[in-house]
C-alpha atoms as a PDB file:
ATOM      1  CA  UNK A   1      -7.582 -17.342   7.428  1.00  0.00           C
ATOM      2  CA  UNK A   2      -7.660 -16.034  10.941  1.00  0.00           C
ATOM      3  CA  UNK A   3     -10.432 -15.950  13.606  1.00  0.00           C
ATOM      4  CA  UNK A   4     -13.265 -12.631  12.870  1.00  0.00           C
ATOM      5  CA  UNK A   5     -12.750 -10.085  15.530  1.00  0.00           C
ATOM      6  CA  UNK A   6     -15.502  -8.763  17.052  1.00  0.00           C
ATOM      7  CA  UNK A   7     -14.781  -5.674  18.473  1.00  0.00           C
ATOM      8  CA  UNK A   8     -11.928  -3.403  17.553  1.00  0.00           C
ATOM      9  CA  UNK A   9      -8.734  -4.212  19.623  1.00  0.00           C
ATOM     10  CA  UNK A  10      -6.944  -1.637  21.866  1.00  0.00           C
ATOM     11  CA  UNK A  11      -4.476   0.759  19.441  1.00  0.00           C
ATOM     12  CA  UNK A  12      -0.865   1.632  20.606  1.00  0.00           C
ATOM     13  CA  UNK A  13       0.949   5.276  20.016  1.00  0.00           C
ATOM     14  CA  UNK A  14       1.877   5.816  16.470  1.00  0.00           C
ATOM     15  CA  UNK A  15       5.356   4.862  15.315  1.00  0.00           C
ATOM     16  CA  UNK A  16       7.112   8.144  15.359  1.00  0.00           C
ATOM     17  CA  UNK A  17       8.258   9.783  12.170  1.00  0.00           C
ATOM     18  CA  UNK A  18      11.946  11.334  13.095  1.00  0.00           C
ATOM     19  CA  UNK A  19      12.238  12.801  10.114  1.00  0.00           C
ATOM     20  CA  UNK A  20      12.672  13.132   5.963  1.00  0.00           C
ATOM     21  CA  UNK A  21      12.883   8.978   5.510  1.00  0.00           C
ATOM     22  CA  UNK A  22      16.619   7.799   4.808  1.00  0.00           C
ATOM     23  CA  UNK A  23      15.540   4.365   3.204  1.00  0.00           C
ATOM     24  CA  UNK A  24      13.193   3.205   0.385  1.00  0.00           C
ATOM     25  CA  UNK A  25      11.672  -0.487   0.345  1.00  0.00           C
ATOM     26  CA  UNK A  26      11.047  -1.604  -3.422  1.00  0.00           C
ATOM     27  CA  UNK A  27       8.831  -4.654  -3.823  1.00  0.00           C
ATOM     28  CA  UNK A  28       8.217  -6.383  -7.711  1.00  0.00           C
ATOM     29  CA  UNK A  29       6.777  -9.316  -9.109  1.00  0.00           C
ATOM     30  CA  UNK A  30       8.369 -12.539 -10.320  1.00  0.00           C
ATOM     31  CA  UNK A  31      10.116 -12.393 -13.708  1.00  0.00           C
ATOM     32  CA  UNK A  32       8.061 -14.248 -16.035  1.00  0.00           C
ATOM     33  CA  UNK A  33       9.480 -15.439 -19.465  1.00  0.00           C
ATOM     34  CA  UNK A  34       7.790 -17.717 -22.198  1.00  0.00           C
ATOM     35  CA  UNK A  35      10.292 -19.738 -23.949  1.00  0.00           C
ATOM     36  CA  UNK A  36       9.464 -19.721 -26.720  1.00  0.00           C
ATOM     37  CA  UNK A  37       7.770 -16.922 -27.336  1.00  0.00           C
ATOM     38  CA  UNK A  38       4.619 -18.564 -28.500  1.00  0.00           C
ATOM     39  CA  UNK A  39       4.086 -20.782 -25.386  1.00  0.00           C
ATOM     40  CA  UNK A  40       1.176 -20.804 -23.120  1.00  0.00           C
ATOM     41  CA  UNK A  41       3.125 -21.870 -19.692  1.00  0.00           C
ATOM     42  CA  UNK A  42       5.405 -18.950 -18.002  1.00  0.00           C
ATOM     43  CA  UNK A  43       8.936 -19.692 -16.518  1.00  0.00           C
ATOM     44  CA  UNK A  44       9.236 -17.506 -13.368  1.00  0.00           C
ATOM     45  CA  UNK A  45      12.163 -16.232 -11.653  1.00  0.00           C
ATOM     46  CA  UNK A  46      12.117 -15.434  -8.102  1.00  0.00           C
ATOM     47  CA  UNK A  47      13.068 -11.800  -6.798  1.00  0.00           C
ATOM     48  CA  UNK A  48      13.232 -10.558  -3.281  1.00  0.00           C
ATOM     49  CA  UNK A  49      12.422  -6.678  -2.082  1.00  0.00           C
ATOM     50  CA  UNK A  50      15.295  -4.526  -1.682  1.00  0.00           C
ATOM     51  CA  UNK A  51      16.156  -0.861   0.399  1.00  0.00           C
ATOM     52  CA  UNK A  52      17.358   1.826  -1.424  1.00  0.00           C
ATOM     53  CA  UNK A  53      19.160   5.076   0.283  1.00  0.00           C
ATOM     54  CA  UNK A  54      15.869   7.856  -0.049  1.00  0.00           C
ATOM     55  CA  UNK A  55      18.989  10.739  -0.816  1.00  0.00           C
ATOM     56  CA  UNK A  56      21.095   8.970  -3.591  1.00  0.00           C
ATOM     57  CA  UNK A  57      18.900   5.621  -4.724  1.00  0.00           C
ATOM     58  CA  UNK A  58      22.369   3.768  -3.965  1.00  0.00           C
ATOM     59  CA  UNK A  59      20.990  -0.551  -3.244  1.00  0.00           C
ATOM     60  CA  UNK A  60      21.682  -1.129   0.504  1.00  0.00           C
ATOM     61  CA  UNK A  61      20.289  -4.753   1.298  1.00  0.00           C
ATOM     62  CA  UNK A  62      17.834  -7.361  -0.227  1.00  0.00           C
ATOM     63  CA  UNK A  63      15.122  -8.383   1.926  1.00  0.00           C
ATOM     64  CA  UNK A  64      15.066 -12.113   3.222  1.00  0.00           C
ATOM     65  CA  UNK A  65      11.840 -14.164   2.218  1.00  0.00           C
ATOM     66  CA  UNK A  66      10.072 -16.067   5.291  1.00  0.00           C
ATOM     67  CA  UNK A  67       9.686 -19.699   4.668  1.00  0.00           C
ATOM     68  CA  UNK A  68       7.098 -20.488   2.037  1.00  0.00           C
ATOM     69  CA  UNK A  69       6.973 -17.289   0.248  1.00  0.00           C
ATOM     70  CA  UNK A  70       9.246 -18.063  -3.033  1.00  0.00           C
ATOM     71  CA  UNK A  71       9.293 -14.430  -4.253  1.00  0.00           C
ATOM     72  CA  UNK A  72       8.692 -11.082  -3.887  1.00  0.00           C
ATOM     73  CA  UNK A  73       4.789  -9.306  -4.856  1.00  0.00           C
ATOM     74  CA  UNK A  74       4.550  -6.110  -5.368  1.00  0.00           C
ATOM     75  CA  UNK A  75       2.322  -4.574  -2.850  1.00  0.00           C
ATOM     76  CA  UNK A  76       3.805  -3.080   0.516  1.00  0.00           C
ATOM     77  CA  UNK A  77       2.699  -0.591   2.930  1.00  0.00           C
ATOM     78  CA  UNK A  78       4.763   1.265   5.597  1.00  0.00           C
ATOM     79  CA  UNK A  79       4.798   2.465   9.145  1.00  0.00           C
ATOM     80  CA  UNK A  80       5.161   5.880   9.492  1.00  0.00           C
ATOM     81  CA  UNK A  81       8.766   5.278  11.158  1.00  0.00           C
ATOM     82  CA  UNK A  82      10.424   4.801   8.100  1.00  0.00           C
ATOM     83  CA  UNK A  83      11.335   1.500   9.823  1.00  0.00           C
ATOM     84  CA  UNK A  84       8.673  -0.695   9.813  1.00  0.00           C
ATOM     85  CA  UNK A  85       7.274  -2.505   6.805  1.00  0.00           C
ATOM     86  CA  UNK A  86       4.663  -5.376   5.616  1.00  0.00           C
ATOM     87  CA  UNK A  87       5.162  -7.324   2.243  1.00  0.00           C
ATOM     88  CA  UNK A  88       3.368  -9.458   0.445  1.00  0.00           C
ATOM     89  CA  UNK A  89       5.005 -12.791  -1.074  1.00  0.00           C
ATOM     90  CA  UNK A  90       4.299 -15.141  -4.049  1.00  0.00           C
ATOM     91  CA  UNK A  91       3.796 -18.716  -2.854  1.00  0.00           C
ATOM     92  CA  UNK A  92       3.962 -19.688  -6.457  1.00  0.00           C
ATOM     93  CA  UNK A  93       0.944 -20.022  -9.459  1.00  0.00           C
ATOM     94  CA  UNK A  94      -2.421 -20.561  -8.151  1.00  0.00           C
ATOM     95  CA  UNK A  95      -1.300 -20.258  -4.745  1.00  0.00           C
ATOM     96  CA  UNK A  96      -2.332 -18.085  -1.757  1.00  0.00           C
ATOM     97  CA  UNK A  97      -0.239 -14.822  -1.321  1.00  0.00           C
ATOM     98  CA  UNK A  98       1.226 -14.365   1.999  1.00  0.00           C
ATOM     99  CA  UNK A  99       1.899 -11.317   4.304  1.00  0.00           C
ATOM    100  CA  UNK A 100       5.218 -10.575   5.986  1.00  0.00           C
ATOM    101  CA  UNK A 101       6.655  -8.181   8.262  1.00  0.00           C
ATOM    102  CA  UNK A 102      10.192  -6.606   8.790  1.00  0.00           C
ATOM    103  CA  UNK A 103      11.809  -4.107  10.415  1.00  0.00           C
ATOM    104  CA  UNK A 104      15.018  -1.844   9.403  1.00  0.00           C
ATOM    105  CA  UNK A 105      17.847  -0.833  11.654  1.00  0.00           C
ATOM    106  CA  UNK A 106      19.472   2.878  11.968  1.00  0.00           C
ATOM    107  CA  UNK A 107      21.812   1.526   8.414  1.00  0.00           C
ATOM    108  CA  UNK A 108      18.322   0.192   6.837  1.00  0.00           C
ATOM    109  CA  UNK A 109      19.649  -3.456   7.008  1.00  0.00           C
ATOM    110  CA  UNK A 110      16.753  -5.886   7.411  1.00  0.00           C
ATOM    111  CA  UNK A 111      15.796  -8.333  10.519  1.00  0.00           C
ATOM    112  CA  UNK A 112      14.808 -11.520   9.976  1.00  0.00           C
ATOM    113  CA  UNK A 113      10.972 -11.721   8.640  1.00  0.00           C
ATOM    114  CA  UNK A 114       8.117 -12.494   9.994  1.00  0.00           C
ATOM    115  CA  UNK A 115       4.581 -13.913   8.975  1.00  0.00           C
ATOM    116  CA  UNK A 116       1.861 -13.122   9.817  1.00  0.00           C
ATOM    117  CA  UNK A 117       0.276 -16.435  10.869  1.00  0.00           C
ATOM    118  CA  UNK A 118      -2.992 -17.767   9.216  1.00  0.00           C
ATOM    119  CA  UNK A 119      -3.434 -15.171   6.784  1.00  0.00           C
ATOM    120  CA  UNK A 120      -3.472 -14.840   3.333  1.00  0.00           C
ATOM    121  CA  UNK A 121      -5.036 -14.313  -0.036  1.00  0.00           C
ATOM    122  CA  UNK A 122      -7.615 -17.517  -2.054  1.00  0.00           C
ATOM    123  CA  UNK A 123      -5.311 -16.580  -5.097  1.00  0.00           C
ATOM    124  CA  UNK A 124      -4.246 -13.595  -6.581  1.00  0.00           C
ATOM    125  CA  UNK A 125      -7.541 -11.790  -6.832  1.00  0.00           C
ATOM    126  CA  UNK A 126      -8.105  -8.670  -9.693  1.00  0.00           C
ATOM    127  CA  UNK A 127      -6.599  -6.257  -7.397  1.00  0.00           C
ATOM    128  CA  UNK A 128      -5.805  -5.732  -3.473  1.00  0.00           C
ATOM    129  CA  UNK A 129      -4.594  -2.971  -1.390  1.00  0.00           C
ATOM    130  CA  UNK A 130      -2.952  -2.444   2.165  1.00  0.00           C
ATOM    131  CA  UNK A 131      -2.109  -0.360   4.910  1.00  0.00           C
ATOM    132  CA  UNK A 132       0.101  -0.338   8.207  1.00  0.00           C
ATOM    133  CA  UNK A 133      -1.423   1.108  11.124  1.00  0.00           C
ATOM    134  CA  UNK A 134       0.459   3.534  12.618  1.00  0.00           C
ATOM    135  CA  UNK A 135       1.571   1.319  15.512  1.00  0.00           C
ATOM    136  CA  UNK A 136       2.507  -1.089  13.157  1.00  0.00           C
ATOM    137  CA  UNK A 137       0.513  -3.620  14.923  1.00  0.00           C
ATOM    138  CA  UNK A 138      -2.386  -4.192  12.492  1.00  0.00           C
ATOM    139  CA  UNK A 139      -2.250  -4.332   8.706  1.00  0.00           C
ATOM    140  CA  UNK A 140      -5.725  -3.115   6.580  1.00  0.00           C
ATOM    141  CA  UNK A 141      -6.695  -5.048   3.160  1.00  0.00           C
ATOM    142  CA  UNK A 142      -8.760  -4.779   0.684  1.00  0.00           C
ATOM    143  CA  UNK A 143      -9.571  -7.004  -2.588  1.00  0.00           C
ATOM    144  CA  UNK A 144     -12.083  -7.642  -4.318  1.00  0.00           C
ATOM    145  CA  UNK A 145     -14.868 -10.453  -4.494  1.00  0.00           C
ATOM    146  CA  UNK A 146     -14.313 -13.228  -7.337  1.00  0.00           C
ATOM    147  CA  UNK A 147     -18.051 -12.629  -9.014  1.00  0.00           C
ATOM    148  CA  UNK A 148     -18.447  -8.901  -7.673  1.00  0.00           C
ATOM    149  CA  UNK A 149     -18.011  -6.865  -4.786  1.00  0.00           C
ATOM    150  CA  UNK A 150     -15.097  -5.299  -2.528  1.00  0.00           C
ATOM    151  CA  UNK A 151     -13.776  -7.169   0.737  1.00  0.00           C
ATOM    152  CA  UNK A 152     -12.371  -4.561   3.659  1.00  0.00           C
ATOM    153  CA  UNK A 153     -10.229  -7.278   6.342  1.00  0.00           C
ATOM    154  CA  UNK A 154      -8.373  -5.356   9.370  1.00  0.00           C
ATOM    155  CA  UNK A 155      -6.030  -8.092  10.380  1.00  0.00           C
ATOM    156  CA  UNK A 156      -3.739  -8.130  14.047  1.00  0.00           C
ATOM    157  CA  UNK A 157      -0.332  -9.346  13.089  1.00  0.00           C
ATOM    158  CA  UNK A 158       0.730 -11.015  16.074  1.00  0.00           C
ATOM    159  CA  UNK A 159      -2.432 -13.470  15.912  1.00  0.00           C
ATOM    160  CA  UNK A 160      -3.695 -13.276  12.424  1.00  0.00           C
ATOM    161  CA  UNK A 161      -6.981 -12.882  14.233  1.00  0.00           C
ATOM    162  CA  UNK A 162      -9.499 -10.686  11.588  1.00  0.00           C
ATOM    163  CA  UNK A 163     -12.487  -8.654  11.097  1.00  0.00           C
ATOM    164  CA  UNK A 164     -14.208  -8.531   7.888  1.00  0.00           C
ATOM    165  CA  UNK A 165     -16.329  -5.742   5.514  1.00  0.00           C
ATOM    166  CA  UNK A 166     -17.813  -6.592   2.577  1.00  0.00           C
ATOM    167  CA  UNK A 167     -20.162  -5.065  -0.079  1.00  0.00           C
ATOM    168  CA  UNK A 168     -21.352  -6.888  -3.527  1.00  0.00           C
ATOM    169  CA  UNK A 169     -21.831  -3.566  -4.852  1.00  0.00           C
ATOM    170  CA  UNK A 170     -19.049  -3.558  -8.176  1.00  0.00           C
ATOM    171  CA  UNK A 171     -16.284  -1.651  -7.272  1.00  0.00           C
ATOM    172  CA  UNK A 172     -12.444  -1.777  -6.633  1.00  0.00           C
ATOM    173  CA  UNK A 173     -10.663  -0.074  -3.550  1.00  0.00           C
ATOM    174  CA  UNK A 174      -7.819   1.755  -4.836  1.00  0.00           C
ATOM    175  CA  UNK A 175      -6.131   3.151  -1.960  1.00  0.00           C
ATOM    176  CA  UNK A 176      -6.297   2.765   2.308  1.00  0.00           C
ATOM    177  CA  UNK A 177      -5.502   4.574   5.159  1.00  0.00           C
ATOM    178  CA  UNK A 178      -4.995   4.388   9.009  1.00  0.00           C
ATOM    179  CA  UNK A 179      -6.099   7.744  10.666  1.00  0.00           C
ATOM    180  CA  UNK A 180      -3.450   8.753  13.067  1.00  0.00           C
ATOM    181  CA  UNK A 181      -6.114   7.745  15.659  1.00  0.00           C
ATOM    182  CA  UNK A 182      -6.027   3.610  14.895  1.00  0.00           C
ATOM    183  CA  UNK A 183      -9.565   3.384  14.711  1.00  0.00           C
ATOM    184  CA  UNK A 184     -10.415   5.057  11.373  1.00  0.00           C
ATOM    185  CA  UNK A 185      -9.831   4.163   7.812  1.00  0.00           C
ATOM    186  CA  UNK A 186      -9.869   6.086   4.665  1.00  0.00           C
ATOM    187  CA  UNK A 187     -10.454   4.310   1.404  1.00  0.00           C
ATOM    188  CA  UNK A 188     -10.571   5.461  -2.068  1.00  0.00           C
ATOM    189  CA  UNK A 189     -12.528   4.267  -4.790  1.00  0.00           C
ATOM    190  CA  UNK A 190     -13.345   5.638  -8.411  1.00  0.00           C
ATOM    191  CA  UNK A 191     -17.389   4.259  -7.999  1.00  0.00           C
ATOM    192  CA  UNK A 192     -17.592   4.678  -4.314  1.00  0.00           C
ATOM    193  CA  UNK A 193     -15.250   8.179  -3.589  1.00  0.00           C
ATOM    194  CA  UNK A 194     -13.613   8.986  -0.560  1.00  0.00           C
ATOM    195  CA  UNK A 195     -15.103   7.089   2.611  1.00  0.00           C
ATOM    196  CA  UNK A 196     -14.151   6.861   6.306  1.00  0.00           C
ATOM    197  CA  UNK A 197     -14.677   3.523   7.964  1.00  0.00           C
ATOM    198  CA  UNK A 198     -14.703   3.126  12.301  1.00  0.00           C
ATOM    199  CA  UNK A 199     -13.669  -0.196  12.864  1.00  0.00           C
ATOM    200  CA  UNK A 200     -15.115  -0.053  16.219  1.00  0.00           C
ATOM    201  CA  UNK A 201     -18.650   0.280  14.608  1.00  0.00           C
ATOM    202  CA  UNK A 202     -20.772  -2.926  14.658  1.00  0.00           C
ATOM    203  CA  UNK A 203     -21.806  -5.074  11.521  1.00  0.00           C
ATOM    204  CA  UNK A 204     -20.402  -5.691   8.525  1.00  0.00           C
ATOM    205  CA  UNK A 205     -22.100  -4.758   5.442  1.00  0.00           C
ATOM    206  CA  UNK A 206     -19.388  -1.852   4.072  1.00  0.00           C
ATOM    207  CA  UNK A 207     -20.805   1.158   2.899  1.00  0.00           C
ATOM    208  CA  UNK A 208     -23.087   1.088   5.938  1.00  0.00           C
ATOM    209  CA  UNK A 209     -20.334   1.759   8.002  1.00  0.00           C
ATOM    210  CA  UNK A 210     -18.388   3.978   6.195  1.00  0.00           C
ATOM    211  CA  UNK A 211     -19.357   8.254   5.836  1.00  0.00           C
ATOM    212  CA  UNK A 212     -18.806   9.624   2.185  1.00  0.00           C
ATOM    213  CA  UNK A 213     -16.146  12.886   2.543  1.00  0.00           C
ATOM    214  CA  UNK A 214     -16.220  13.118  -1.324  1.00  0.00           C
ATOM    215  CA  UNK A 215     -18.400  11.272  -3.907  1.00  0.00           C
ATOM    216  CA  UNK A 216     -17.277  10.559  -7.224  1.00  0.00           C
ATOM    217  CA  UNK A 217     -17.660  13.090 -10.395  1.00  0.00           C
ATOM    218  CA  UNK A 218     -18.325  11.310 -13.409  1.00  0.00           C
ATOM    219  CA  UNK A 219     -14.862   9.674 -14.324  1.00  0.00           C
ATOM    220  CA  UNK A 220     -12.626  10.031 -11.186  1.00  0.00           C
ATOM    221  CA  UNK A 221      -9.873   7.519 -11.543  1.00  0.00           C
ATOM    222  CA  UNK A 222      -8.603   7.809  -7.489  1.00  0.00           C
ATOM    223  CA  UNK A 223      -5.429   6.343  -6.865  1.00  0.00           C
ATOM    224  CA  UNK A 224      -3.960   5.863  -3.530  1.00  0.00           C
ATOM    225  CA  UNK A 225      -5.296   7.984  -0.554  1.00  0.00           C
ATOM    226  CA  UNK A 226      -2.796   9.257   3.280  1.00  0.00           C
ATOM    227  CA  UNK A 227      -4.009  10.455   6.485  1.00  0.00           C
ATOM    228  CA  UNK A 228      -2.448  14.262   7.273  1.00  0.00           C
ATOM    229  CA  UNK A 229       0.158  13.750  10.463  1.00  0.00           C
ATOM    230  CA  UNK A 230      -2.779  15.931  12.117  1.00  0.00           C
ATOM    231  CA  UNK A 231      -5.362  13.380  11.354  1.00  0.00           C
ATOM    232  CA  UNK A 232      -7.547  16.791  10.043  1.00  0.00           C
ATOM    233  CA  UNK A 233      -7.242  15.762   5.982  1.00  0.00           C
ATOM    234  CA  UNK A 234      -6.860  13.309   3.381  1.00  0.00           C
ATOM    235  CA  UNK A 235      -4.100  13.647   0.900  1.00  0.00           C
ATOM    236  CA  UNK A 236      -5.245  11.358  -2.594  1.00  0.00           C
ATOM    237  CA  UNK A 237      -4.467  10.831  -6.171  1.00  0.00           C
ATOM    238  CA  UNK A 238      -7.119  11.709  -9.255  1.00  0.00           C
ATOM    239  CA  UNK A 239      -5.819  11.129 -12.353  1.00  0.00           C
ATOM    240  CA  UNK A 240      -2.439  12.753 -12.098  1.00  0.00           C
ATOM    241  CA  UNK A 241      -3.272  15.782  -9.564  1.00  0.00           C
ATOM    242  CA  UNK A 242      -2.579  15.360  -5.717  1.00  0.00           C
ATOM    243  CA  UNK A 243      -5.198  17.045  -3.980  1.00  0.00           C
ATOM    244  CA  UNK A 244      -6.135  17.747  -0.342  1.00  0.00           C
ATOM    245  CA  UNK A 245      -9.430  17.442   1.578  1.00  0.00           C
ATOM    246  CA  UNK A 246     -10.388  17.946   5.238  1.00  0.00           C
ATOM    247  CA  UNK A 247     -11.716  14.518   6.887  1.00  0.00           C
ATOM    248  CA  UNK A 248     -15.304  16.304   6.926  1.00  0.00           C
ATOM    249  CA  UNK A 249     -15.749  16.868   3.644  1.00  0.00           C
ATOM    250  CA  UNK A 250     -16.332  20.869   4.111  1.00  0.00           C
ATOM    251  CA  UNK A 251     -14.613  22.993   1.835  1.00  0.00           C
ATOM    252  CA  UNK A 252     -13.468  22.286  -2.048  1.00  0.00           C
ATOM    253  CA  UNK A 253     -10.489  20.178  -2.402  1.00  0.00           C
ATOM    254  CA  UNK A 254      -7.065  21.843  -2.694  1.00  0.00           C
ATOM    255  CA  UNK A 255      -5.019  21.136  -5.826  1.00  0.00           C
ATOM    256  CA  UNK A 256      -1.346  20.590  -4.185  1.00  0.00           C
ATOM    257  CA  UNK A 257       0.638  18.998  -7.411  1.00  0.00           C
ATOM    258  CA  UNK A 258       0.169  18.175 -11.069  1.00  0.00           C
ATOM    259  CA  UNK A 259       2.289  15.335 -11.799  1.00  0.00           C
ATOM    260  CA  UNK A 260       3.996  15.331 -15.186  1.00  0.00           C
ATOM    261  CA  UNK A 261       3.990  11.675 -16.195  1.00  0.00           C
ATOM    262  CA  UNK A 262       4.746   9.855 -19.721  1.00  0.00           C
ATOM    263  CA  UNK A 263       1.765   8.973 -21.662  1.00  0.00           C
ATOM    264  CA  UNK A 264       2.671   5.393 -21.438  1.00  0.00           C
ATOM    265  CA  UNK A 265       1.682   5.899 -17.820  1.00  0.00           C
ATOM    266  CA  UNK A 266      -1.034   4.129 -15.636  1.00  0.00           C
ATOM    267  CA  UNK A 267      -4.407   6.480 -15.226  1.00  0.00           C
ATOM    268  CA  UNK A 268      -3.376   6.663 -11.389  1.00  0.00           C
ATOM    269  CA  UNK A 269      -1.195   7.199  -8.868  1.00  0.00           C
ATOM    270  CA  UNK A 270       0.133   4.773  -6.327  1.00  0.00           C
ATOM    271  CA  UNK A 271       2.172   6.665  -3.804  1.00  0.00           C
ATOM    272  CA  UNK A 272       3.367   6.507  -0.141  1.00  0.00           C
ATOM    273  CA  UNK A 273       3.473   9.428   2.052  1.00  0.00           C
ATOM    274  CA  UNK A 274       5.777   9.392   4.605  1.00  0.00           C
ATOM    275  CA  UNK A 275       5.610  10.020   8.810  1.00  0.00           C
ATOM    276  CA  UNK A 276       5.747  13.896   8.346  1.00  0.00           C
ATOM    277  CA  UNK A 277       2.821  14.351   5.458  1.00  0.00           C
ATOM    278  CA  UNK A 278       5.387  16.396   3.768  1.00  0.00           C
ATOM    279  CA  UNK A 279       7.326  13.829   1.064  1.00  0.00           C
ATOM    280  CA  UNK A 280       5.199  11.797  -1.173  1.00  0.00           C
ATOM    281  CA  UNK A 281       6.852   8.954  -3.450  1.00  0.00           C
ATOM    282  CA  UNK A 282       5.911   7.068  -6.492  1.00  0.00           C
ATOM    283  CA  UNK A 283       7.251   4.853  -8.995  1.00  0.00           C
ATOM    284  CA  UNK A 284       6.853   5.327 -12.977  1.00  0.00           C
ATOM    285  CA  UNK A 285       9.336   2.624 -14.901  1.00  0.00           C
ATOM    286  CA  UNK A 286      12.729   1.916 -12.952  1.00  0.00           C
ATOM    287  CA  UNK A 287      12.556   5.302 -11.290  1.00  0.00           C
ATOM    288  CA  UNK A 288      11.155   7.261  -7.717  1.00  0.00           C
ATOM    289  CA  UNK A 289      10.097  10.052  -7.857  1.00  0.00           C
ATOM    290  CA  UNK A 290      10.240  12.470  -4.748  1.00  0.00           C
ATOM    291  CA  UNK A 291       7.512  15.310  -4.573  1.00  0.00           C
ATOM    292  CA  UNK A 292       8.109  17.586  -1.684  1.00  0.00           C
ATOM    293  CA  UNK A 293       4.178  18.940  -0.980  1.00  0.00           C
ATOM    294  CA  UNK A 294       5.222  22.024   0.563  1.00  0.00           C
ATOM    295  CA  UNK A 295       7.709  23.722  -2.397  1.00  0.00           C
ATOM    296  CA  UNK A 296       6.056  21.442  -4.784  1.00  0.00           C
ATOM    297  CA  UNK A 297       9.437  19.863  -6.315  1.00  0.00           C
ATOM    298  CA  UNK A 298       9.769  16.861  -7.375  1.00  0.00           C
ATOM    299  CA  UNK A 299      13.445  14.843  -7.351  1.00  0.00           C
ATOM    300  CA  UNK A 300      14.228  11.547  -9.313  1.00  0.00           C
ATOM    301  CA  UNK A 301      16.323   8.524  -8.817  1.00  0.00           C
ATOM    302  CA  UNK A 302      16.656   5.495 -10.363  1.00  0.00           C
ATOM    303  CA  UNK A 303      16.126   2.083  -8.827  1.00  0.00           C
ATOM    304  CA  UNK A 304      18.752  -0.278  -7.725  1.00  0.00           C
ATOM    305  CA  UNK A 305      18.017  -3.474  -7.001  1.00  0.00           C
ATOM    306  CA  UNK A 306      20.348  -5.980  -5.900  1.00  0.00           C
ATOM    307  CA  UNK A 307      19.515  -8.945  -8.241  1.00  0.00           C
ATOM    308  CA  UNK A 308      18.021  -9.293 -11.749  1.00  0.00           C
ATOM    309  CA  UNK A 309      18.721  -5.461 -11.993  1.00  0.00           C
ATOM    310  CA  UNK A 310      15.871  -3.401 -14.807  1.00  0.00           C
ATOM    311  CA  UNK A 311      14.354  -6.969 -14.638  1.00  0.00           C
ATOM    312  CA  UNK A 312      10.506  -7.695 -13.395  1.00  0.00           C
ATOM    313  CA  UNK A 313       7.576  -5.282 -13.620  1.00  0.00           C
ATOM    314  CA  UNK A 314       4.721  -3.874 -11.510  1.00  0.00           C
ATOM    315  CA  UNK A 315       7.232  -1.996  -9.140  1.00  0.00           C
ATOM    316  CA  UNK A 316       6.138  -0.332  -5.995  1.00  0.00           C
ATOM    317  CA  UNK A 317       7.741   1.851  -3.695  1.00  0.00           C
ATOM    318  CA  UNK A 318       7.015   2.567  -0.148  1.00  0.00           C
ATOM    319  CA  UNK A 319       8.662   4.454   2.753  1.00  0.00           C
END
């Protein structure tokens, strides 16, 4: 993987939201069939991400695949430019899964991709997370430890160069977050709560640099977790509420949505929150779902992808 950083490096000015996002970037796993239906060894078909239109879900463009990465994964994360993305791409089974990044132009059409060089995943761990700085310039990710524990990596994507957090305390990071500031990171987690990590504090051992904002309640299945535009709160998932916190942890939380999802649905919610705090997106099935925080309405659309359309599972959605 890349060389450990050992100090935090210099952050640029936030990617500027201009806007309600226009475009959508959907990301899914490989098709997998077993023919027959009784066999042991999967047959996978390759898909690539796509961009949707945000107003009418209309398919705009597939997303090219850098060199090595035979299909699409379904983990993303977004700048908050509505322009600016980083994949993740399966290399194939038992392989390492890469990182990409592209950018969109003013009709959402994609530029050629690039990888980040000399990082990647030891296999497809149980679970890992990421986030885009808000300069677009660094990506945050977290999986966790094969035998037990969480790993925090903050990773600069022109040089693949790294710095590390780990704990072997049992737990899974469910969401991350870039404070509008570059240097802070919210993560989510059902054992450990809501933290704040400084990556420009020394060491490495993870909870001693993070600074609980809200501990867990008994069974608190947190899902994914946004900085406020403002930097002042955190904006996270429990079960299927959306609630608001300030970054200091004074005050109760504020209820802002109560999602009405099918009961086939997972226990939490991934979502993306775009450059203005105001629009929130997830995914249940084969459709988006819009939630505007400040009227509380939520919009649908379904999603159109370009090949293998209704085909593949584990969709995500980011803008």
């Amino acid at each position: 993987m890349g060389t450990l950083l050992q100090t935090s490096e210099a952050t640029g000015s936030p990617l500027p939201a201009t806007g309600p996002p226009r475009f959508i970037v959907i990301a899914r796993t490989p098709i997998a069939r077993f023919i027959p239906a009784n066999s042991k060894t999967a047959t996978f078909t390759p898909v690539r991400p796509s961009v949707q239109d945000a107003k009418t879900g209309k398919f705009l463009f597939d997303i090219p695949l850098p060199p090595g990465v035979e299909s699409s994964w379904q983990v993303l994360a977004a700048a908050p430019d509505n322009r600016t993305f980083v994949l993740s791409g399966w290399t194939g089974p038992e392989s390492p899964t890469r990182f990409f990044r592209i950018h969109l132009d003013e009709k959402g059409r994609p530029g050629e991709p690039a990888l980040i060089p000399g990082f990647d995943t030891d296999g497809l761990t149980p679970g890992y997370v990421m986030a885009l700085s808000p300069d677009g310039t660094r990506l945050a990710v977290s999986a966790t430890i094969i035998g037990g524990g969480v790993n925090v990596s903050v990773v600069e994507l022109g040089t693949g160069h790294r710095r590390e957090w780990s704990t072997r305390q049992p737990d899974m990071v469910s969401g991350l977050a870039w404070a509008p500031n570059g240097h802070d990171l919210a993560l989510a987690s059902s054992r450990g709560g809501l933290r704040i990590l400084d990556i420009s504090r020394p060491g490495s051992e993870l909870l001693g640099a993070t600074r609980l904002v809200k501990a867990p309640e008994g069974f608190w299945p947190l899902g994914s977790v946004a900085y406020a535009p403002d930097g002042k709160s955190l904006v996270y998932a429990v079960e299927s509420a959306i609630e608001r916190i300030p970054v200091d942890g004074e005050g109760a939380p504020q209820v802002l949505a109560r999602l009405e999802r099918p009961a086939t649905a997972s226990l939490t919610v991934v979502f993306s929150l775009d450059g203005t705090g105001r629009n929130l997106l997830y995914v249940e099935g084969w459709r988006s779902f819009r939630l505007d925080l400040s009227s509380g309405r939520v919009t649908s659309l379904p999603i159109l992808v370009g090949e293998h359309q209704g085909k593949g599972g584990s969709l995500r959605a980011a803008w």
